[in-house]
Each structure stands twice: as C-alpha cells, then as structure tokens.
N, C-alpha and C. Protein backbone atom coordinates (compact mmCIF):
# COMPACT_ATOMS: atom_id res chain seq x y z
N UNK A 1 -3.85 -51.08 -9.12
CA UNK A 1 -4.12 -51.32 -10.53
C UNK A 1 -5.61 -51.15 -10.84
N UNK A 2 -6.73 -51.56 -9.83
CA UNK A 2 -8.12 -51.29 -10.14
C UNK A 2 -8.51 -50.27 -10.43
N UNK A 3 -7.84 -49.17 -9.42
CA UNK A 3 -8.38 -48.05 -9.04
C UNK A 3 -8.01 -46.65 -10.50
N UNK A 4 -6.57 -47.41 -11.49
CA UNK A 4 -6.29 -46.91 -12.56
C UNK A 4 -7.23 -47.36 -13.24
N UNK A 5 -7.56 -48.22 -13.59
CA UNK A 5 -8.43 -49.09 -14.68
C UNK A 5 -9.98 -47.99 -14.49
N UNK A 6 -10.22 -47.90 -13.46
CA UNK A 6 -11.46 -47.00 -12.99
C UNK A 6 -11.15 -45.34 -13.46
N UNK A 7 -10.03 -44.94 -13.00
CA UNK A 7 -9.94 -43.73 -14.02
C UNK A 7 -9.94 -43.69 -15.04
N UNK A 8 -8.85 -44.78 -16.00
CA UNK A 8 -8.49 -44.34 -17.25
C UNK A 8 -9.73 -44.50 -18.14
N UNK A 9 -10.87 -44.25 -17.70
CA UNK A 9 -12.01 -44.55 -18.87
C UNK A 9 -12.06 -42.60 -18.59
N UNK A 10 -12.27 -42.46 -17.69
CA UNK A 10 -12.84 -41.03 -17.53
C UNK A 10 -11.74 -39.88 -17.80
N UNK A 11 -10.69 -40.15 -17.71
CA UNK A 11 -9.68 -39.10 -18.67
C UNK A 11 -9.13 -39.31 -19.93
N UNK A 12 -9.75 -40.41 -20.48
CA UNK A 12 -9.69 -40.16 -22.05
C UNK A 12 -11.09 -39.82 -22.26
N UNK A 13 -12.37 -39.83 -21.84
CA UNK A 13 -13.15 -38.81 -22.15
C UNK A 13 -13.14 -37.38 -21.56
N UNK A 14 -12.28 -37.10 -21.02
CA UNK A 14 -12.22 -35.81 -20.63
C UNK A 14 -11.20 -35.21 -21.52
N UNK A 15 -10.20 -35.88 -21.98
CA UNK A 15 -8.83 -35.12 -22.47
C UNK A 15 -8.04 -34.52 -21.60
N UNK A 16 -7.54 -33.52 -23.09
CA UNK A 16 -6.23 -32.84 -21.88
C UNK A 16 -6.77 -31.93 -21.10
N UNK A 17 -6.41 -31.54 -19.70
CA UNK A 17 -7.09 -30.53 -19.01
C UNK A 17 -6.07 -29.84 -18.96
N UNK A 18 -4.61 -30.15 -19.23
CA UNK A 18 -3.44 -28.74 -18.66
C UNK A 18 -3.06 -28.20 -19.84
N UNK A 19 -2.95 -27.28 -19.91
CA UNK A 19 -2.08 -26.09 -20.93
C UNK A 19 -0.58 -26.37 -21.73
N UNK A 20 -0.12 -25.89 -22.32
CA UNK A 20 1.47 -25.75 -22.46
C UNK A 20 2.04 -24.57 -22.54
N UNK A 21 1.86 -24.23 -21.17
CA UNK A 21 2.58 -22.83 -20.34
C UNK A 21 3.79 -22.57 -20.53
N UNK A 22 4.55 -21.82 -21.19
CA UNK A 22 3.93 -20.82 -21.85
C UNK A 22 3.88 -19.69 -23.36
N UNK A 23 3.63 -21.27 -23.51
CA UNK A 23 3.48 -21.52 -25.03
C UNK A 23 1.60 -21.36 -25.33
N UNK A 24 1.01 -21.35 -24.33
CA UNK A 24 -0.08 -20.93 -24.56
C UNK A 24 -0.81 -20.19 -23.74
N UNK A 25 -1.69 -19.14 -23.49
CA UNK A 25 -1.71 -18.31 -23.08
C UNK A 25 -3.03 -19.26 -21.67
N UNK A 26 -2.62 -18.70 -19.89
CA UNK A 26 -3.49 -19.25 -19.18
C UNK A 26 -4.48 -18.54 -18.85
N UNK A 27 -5.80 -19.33 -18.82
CA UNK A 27 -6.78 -18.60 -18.24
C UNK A 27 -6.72 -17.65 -17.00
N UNK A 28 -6.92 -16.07 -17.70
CA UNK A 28 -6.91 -15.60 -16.37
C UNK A 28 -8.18 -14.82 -16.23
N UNK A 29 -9.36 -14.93 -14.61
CA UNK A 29 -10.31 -14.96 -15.15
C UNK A 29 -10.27 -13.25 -14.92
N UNK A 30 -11.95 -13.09 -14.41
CA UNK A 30 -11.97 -11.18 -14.31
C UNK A 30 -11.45 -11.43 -12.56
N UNK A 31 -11.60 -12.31 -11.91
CA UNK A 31 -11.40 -12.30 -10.10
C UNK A 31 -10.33 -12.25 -10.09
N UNK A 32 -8.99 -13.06 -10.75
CA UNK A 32 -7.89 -12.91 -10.99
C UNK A 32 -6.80 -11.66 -10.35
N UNK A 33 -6.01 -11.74 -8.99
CA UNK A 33 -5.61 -11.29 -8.09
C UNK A 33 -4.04 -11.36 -8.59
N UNK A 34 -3.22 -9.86 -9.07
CA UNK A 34 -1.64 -10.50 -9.41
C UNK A 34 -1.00 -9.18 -8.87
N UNK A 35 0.05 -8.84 -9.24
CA UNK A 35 0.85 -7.64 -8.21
C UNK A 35 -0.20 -6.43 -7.95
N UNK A 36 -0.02 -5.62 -7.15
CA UNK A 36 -0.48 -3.87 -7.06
C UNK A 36 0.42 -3.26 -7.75
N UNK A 37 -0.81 -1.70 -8.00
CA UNK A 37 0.35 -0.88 -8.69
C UNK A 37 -0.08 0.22 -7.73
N UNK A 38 0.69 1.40 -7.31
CA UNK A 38 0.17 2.29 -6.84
C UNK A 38 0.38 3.30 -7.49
N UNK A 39 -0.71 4.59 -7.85
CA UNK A 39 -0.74 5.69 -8.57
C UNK A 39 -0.29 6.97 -7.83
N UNK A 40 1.15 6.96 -7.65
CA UNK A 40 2.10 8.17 -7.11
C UNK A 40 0.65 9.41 -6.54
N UNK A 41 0.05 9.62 -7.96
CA UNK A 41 -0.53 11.16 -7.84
C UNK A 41 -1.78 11.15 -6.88
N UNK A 42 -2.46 9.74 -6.48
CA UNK A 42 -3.59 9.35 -6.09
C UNK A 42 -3.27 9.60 -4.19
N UNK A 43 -2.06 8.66 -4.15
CA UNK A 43 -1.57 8.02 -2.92
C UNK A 43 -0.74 9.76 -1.95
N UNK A 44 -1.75 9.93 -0.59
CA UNK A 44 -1.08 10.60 0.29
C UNK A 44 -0.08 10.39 1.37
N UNK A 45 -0.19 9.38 1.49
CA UNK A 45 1.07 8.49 2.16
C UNK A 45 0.33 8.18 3.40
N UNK A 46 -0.81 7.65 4.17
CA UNK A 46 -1.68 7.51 5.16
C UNK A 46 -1.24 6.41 5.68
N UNK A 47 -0.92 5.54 5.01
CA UNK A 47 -0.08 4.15 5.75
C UNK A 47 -1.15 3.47 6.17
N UNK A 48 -2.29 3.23 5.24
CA UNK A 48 -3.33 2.38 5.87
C UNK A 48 -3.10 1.09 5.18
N UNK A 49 -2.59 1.53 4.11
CA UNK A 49 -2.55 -0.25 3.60
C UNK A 49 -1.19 -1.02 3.99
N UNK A 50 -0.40 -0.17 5.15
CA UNK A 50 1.09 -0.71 5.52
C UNK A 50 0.40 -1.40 6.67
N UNK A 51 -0.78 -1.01 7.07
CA UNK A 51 -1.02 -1.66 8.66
C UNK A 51 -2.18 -2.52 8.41
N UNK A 52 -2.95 -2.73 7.08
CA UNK A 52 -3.13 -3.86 6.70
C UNK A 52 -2.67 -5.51 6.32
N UNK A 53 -1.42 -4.68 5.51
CA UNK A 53 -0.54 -5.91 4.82
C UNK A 53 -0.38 -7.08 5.43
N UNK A 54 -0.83 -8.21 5.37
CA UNK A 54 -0.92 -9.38 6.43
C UNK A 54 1.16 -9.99 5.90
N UNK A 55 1.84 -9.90 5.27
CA UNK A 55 3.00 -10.20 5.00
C UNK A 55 3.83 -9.15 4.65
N UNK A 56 3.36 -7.81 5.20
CA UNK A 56 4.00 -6.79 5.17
C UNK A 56 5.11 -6.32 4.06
N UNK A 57 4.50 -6.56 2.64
CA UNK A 57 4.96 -6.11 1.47
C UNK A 57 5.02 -4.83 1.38
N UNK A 58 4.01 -3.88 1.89
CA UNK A 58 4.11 -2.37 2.24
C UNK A 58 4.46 -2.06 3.37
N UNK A 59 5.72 -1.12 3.43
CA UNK A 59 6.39 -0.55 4.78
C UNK A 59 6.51 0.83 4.39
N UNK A 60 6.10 1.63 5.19
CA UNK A 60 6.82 2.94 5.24
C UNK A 60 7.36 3.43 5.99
N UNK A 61 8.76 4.65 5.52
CA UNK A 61 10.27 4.63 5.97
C UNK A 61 10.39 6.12 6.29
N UNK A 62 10.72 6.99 6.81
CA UNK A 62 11.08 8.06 6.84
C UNK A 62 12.36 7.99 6.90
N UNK A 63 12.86 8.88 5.94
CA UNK A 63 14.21 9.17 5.59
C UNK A 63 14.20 10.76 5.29
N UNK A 64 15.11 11.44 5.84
CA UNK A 64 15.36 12.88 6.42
C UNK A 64 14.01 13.77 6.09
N UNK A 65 13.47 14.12 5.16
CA UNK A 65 12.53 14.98 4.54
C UNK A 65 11.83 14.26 3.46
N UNK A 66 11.61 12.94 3.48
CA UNK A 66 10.60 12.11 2.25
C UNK A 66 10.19 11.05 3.62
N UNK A 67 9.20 10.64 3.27
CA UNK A 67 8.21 9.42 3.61
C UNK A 67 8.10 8.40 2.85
N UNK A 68 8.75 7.58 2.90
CA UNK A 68 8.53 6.32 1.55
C UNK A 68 7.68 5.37 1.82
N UNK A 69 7.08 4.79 0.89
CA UNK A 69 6.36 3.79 0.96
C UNK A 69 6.59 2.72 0.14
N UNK A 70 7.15 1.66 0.36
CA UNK A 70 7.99 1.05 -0.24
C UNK A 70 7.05 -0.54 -0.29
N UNK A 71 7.25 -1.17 -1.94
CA UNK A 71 6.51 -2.15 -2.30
C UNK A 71 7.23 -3.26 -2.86
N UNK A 72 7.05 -4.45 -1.93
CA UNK A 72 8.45 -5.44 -2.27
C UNK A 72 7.39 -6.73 -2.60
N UNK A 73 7.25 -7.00 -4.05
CA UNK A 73 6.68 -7.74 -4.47
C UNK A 73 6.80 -9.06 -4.13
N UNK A 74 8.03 -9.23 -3.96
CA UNK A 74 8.33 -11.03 -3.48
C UNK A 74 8.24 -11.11 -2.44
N UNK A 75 7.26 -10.44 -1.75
CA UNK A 75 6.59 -10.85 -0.22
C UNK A 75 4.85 -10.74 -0.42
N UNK A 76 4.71 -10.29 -1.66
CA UNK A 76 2.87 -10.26 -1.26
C UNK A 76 2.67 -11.45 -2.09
N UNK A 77 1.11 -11.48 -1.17
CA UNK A 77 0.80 -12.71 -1.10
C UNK A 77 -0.64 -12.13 -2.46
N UNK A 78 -0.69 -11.13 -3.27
CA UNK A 78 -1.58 -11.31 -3.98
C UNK A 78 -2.78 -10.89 -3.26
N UNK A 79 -2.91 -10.48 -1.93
CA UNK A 79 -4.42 -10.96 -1.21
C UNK A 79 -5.19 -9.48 -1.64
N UNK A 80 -4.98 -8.34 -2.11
CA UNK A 80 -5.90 -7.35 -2.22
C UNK A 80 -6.07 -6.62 -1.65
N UNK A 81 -5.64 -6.83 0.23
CA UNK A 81 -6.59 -6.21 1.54
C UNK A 81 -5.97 -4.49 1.00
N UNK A 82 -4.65 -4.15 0.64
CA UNK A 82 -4.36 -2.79 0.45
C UNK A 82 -5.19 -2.13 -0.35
N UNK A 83 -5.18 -2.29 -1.39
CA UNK A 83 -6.47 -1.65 -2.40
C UNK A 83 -7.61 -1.88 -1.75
N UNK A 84 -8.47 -2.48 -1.42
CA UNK A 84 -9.44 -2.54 -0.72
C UNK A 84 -9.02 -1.85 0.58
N UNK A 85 -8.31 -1.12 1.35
CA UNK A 85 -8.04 -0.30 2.33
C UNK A 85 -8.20 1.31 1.79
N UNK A 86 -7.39 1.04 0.85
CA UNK A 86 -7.05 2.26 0.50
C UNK A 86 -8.32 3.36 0.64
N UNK A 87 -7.86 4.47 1.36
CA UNK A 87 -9.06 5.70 1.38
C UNK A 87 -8.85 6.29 0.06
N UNK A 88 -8.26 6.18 -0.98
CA UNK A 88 -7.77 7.35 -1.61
C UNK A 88 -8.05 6.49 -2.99
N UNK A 89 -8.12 4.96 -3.00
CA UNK A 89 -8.13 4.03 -3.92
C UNK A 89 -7.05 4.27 -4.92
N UNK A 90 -6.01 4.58 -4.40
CA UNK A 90 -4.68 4.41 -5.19
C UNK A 90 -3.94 3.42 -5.59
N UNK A 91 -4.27 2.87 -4.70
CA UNK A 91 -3.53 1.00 -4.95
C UNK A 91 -4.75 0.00 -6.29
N UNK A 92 -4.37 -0.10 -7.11
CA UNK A 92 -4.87 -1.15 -8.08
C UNK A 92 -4.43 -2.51 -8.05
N UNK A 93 -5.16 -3.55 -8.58
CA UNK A 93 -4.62 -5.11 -8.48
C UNK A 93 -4.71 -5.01 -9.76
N UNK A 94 -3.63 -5.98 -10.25
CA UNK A 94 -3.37 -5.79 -12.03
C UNK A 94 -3.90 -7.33 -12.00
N UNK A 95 -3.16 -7.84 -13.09
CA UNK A 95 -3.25 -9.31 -13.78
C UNK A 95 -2.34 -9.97 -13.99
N UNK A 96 -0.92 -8.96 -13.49
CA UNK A 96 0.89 -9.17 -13.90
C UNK A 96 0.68 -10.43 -12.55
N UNK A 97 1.55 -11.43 -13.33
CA UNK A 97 1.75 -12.68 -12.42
C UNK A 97 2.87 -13.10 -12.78
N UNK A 98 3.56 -12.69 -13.55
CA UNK A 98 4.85 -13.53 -14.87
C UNK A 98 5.90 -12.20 -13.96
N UNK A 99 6.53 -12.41 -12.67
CA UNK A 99 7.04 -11.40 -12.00
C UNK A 99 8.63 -12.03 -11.49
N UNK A 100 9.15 -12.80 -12.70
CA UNK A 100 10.29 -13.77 -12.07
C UNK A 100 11.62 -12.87 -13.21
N UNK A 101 12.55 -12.59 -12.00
CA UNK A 101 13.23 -11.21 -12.77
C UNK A 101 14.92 -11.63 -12.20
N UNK A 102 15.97 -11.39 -12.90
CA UNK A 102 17.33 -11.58 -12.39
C UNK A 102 17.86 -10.38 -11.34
N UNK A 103 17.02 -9.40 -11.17
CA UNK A 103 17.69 -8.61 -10.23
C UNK A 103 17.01 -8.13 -9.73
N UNK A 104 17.09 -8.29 -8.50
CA UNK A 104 16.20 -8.41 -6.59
C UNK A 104 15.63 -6.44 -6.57
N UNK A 105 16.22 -5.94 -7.22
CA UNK A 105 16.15 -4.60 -7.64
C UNK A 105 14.46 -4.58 -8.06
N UNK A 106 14.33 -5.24 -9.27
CA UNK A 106 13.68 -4.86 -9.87
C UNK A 106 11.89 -5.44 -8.94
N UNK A 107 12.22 -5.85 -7.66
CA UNK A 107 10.73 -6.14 -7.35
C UNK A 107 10.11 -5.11 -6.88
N UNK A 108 10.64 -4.19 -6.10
CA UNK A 108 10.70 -3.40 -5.27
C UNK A 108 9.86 -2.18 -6.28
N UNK A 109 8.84 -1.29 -5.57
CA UNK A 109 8.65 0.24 -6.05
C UNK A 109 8.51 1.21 -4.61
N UNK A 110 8.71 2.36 -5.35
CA UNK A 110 8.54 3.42 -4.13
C UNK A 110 7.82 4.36 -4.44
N UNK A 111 7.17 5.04 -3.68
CA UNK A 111 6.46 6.05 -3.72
C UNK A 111 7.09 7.02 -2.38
N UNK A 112 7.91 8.02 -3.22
CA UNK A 112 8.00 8.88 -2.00
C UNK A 112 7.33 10.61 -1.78
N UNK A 113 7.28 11.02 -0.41
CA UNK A 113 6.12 11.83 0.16
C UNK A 113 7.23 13.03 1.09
N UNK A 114 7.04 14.35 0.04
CA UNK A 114 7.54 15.16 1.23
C UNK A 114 6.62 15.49 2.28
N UNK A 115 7.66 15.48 3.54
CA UNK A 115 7.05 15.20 5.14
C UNK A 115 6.85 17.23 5.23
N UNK A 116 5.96 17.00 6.29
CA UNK A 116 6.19 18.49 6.92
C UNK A 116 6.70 18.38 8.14
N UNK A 117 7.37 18.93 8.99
CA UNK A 117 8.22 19.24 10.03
C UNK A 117 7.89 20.38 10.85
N UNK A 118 8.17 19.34 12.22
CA UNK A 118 7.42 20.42 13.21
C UNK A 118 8.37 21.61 13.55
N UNK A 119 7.65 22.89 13.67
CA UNK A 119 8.19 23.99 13.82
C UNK A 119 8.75 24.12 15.18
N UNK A 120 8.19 23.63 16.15
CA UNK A 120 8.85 23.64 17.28
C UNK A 120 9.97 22.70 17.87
N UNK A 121 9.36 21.26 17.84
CA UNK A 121 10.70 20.51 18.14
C UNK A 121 11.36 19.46 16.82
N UNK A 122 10.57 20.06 15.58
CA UNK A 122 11.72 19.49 14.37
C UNK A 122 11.30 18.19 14.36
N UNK A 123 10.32 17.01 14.76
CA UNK A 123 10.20 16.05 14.27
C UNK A 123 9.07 16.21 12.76
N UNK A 124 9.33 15.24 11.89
CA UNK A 124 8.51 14.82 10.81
C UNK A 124 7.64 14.47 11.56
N UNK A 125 6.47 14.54 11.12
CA UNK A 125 5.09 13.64 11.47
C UNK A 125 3.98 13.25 10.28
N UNK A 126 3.96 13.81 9.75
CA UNK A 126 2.79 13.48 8.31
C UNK A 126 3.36 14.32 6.88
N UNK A 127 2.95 13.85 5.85
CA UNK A 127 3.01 13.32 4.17
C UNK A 127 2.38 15.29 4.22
N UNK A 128 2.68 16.11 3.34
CA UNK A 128 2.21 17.45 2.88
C UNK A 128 1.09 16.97 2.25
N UNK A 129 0.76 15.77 1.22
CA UNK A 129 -0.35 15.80 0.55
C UNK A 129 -1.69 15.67 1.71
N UNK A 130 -1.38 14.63 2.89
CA UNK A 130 -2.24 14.40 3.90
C UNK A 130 -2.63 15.19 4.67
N UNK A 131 -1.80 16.39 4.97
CA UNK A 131 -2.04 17.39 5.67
C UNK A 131 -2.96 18.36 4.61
N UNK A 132 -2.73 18.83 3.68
CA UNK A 132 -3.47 19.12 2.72
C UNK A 132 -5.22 18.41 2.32
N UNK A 133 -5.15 17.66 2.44
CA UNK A 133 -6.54 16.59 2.43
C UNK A 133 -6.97 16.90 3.58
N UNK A 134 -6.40 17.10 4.65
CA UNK A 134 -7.42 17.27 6.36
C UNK A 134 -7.96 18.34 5.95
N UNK A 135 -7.07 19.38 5.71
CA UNK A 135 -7.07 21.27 5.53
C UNK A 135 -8.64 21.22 4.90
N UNK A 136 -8.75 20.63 3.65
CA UNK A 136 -9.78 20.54 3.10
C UNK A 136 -10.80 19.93 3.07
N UNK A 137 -10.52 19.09 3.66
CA UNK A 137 -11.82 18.22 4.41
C UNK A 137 -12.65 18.72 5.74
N UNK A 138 -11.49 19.28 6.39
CA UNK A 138 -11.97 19.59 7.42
C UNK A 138 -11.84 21.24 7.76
N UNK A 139 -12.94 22.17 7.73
CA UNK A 139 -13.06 23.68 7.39
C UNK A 139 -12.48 24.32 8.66
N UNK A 140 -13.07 23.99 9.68
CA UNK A 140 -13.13 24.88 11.24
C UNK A 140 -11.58 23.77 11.46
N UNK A 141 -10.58 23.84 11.45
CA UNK A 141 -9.59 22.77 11.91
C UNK A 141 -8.61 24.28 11.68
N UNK A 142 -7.79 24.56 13.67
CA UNK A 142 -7.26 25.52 13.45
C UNK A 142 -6.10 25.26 12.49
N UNK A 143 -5.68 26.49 11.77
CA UNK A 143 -4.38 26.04 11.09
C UNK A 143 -3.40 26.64 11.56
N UNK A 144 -3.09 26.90 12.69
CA UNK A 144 -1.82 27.86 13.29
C UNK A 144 -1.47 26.18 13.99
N UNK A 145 -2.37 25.23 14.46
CA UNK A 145 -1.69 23.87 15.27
C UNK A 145 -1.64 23.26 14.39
N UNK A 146 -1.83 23.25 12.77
CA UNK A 146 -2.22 21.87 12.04
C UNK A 146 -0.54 21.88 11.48
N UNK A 147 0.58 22.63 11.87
CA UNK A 147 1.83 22.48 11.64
C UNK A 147 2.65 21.77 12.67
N UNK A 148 1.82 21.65 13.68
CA UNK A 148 2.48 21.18 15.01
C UNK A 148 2.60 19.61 14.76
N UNK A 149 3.24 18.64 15.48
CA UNK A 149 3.19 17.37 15.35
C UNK A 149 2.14 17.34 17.04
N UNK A 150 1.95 15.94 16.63
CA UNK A 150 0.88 16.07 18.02
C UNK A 150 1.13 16.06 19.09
N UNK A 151 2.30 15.49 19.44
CA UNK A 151 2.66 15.95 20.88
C UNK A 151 2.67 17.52 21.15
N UNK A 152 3.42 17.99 20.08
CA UNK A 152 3.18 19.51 20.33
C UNK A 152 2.11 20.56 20.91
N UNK A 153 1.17 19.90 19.69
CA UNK A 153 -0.15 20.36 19.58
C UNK A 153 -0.93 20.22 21.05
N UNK A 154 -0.80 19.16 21.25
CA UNK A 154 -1.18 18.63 22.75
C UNK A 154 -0.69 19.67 23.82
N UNK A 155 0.57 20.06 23.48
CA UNK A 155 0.89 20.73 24.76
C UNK A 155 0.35 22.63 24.29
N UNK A 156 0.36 22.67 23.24
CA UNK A 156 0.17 24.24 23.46
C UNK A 156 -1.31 24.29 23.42
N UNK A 157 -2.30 23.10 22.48
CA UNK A 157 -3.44 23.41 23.69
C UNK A 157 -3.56 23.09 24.64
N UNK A 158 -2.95 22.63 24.94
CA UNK A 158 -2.88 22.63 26.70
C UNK A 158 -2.62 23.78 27.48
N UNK A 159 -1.44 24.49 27.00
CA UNK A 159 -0.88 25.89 27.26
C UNK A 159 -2.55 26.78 27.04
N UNK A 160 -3.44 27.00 26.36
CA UNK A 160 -4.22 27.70 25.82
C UNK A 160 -5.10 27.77 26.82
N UNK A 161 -6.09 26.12 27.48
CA UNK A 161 -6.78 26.17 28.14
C UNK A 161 -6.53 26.21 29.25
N UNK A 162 -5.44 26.29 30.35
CA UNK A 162 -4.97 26.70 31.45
C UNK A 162 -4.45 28.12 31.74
N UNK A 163 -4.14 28.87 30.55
CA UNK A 163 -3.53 30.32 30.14
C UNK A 163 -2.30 30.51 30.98
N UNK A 164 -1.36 29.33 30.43
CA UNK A 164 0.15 30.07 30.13
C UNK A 164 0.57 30.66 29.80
N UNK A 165 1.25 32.28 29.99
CA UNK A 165 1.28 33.18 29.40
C UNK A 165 2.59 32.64 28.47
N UNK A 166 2.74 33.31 27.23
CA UNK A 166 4.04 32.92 26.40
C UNK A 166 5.11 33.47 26.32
C-alpha cells in the first residue's frame, strides 16, 4: 500500500502514457524496423540474405528450371540483417507491422529466378541474372566455362592443364 501511495502522486502528473490502439495512430519512429519487401527487378537470387537470416524467413528452393526465394513473414523477427546483406540492396525494411491476416497464404512472397543448367551433366547451379552480373563485372572470365557448374568446370580445367586430349 506505501509503495502505491508513492506512485500515485507521479502518474497523475504524468497522465496517460498509452494510446487507444487502434483508434489512434502509434508512434512509429524513422528507426522503426517492420516486414521486408524485395524488388523482383533488383534481386539476382545470390542467397546472401538466406544465409544471413538468423530465423530463416528467407529460404531458397530450386524447383525444375526457377530458383525461388521464398519470404515467410511469420517467422522474421524484423531484425534487418537481409537488407543490410544484400549486395544488390534489393531487400527494403518498410514500416508495415499491422501483418495479422486469415489466410497463412497471404504471409508468404516469392521471387522466382530462371536457373541456367549445366551443359554437360544437367545440374542447375546459379540464377541467369547472377551469371549475367559476373559476365559483367568480371571482363577476362572465360565464357566457354562460365556455363559449366563447378564441379564441371573443375574438371575440364583440369582436363586443360594436364592436356587430355578430347
């Protein structure tokens, strides 16, 4: 009973401190951390912010000839680290926090990535836009191996510097 008597002087000079959510709009400040969005046209499919994700809201899937990258909102934790990963800065942090929806459908986004495929033994290995970004980034990068997946690649330069005939 003391220890009320000792507050109640100092929260009737303070007033109300809570809101009537959401009936009135809450402070949200500029630091303010709420879903990602990712910009399809930005994003090469590099999977750097899948091997960031500390609660693994970003996974990516290969399925026959696409690369997905798939974003399941009711697992992130809000923390940022993807956008802040991102090489390509495709991933944005919005301000959306009001993310409570009747169908499990609707948390989920995808971004999907046609794969290129290795000419020799047919596995997928990398996103066309990513392979495209090396091409151009990188000038002297042969392009007769940059179709190979890397094991491949591995072995026919390998074949090259020992001179296997073909």
């Amino acid at each position: 009973m003391v220890k009320f008597l000792k507050i109640l002087p100092i929260a009737i000079k303070t007033g109300t401190v809570t809101i009537k959510y959401p009936y009135q709009e809450p402070l949200i400040t500029e630091s303010f951390r709420g879903a990602i969005e990712i910009d399809p046209n930005k994003c090469v499919g590099c999977g750097a912010c899948t091997r960031i994700c500390p609660p693994k809201a970003l996974t990516m899937t290969i399925e026959s000839n696409t690369i997905i990258l798939k974003y399941f909102v009711g697992r992130c934790i809000f923390c940022g680290m993807c956008a802040d990963t991102c090489p390509e800065k495709a991933i944005s942090i919005t301000k959306e926090f009001e993310l409570a929806t009747g169908n499990i459908f609707d948390l989920y986004a995808d971004v999907e990535h046609e794969v290129k495929t290795c000419p020799i033994c047919g596995k997928t290995f990398i996103t066309r836009k990513l392979s495209d970004k090396i091409i151009s980034k990188v000038p002297d990068i042969p392009l007769e191996t940059m179709d190979l997946c890397p094991d491949c690649r591995r072995k026919e330069t390998l074949k090259k510097f020992i001179g296997v005939p073909e």
